[in-house]
Protein backbone atom coordinates (compact mmCIF):
# COMPACT_ATOMS: atom_id res chain seq x y z
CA UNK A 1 0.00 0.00 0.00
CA UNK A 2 1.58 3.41 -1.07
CA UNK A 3 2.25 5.95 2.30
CA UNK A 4 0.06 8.82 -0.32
CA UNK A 5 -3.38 6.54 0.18
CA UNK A 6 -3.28 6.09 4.12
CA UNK A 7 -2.87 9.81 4.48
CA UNK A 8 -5.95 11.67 5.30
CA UNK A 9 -7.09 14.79 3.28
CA UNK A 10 -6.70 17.14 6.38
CA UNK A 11 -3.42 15.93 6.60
CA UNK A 12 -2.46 16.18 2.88
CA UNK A 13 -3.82 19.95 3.04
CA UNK A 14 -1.84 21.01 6.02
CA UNK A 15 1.15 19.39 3.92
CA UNK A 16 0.55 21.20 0.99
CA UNK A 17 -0.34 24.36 2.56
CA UNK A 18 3.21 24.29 4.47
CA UNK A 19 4.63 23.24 1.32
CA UNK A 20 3.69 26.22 -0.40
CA UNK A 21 4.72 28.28 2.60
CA UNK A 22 7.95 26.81 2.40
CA UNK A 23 8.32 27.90 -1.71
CA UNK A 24 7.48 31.76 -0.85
CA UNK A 25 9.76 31.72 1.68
CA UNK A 26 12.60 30.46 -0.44
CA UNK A 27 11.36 32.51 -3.24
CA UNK A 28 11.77 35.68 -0.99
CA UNK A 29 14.60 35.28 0.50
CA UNK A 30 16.13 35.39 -3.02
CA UNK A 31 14.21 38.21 -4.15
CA UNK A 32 15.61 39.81 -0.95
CA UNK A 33 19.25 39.59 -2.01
CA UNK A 34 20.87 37.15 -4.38
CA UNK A 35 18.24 37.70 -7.63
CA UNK A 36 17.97 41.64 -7.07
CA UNK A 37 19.75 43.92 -9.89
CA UNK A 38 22.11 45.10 -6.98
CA UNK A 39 23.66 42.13 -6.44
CA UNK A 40 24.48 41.78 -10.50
CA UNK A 41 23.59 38.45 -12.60
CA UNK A 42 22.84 35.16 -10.58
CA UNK A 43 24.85 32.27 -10.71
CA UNK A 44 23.53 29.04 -11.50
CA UNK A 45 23.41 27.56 -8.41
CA UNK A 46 21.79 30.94 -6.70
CA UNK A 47 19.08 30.07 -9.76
CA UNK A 48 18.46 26.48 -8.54
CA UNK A 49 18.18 27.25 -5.35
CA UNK A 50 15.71 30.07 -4.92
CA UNK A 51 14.07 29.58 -8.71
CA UNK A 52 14.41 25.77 -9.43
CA UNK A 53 13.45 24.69 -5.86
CA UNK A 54 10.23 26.12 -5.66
CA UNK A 55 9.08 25.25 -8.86
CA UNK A 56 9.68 21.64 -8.13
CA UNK A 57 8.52 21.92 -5.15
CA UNK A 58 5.32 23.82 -6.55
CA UNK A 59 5.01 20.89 -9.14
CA UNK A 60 4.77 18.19 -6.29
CA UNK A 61 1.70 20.36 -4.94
CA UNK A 62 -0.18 20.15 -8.39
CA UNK A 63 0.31 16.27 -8.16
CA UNK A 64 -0.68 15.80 -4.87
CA UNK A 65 -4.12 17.71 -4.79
CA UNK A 66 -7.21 16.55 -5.99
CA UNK A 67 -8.66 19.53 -7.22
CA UNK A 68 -8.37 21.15 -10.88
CA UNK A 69 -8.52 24.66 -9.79
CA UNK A 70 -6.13 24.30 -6.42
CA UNK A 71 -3.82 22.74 -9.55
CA UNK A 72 -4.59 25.49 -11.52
CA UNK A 73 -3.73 27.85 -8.54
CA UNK A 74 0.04 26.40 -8.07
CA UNK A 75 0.61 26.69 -11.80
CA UNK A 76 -0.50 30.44 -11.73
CA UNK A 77 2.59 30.55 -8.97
CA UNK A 78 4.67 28.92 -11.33
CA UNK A 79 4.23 31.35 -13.99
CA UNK A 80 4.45 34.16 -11.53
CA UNK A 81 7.51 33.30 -10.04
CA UNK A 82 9.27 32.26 -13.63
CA UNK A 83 8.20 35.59 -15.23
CA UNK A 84 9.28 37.66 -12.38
CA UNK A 85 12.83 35.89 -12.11
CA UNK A 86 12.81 36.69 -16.27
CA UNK A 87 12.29 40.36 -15.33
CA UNK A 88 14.69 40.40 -13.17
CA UNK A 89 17.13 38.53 -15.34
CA UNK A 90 16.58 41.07 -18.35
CA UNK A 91 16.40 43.83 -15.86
CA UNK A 92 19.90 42.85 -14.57
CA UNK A 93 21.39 42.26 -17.96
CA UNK A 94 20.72 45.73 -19.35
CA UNK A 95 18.16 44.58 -21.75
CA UNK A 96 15.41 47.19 -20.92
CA UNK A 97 18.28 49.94 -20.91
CA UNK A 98 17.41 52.59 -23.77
């Protein structure tokens, strides 16, 4: 019997929801400093981190709830938080600079 099936839906909620607490919090924290113009282009690894994480993360919520439209939710934070991080990108590499 897979561990996902003997877990009850209140419990799968409160994991989700801490889930997702734990991706805006990562997300933030590199908005705060390592992805911000100041701090010039990202490396790789910073992009992993604080980008790649919490889409993955993000990703594992869409599979693990039932719903269409709580799925549709994560993937709107998905989208937001891979076009702001290709803002910021284009911001930092001078390609908005007229």
């Amino acid at each position: 019997m897979k561990i996902a099936s003997r877990i009850t839906p209140f419990v799968r909620f409160c994991l989700v929801a801490l889930v997702n607490l734990l991706v805006l919090f990562v997300f933030a924290m590199g908005v705060l400093a390592p992805l911000t113009p100041s701090e010039g282009l990202p490396s790789v690894p910073v992009l992993l981190l604080f980008v790649g994480l919490p889409v993955v993360l993000l990703g594992g919520c869409i599979r693990a709830v039932n719903h269409k439209w709580l799925a549709g939710f994560f993937g709107l934070q998905i989208l937001a938080i891979l076009a702001f991080t290709t803002y910021l990108l284009l911001l930092q590499s001078g390609a908005f600079s007229g």
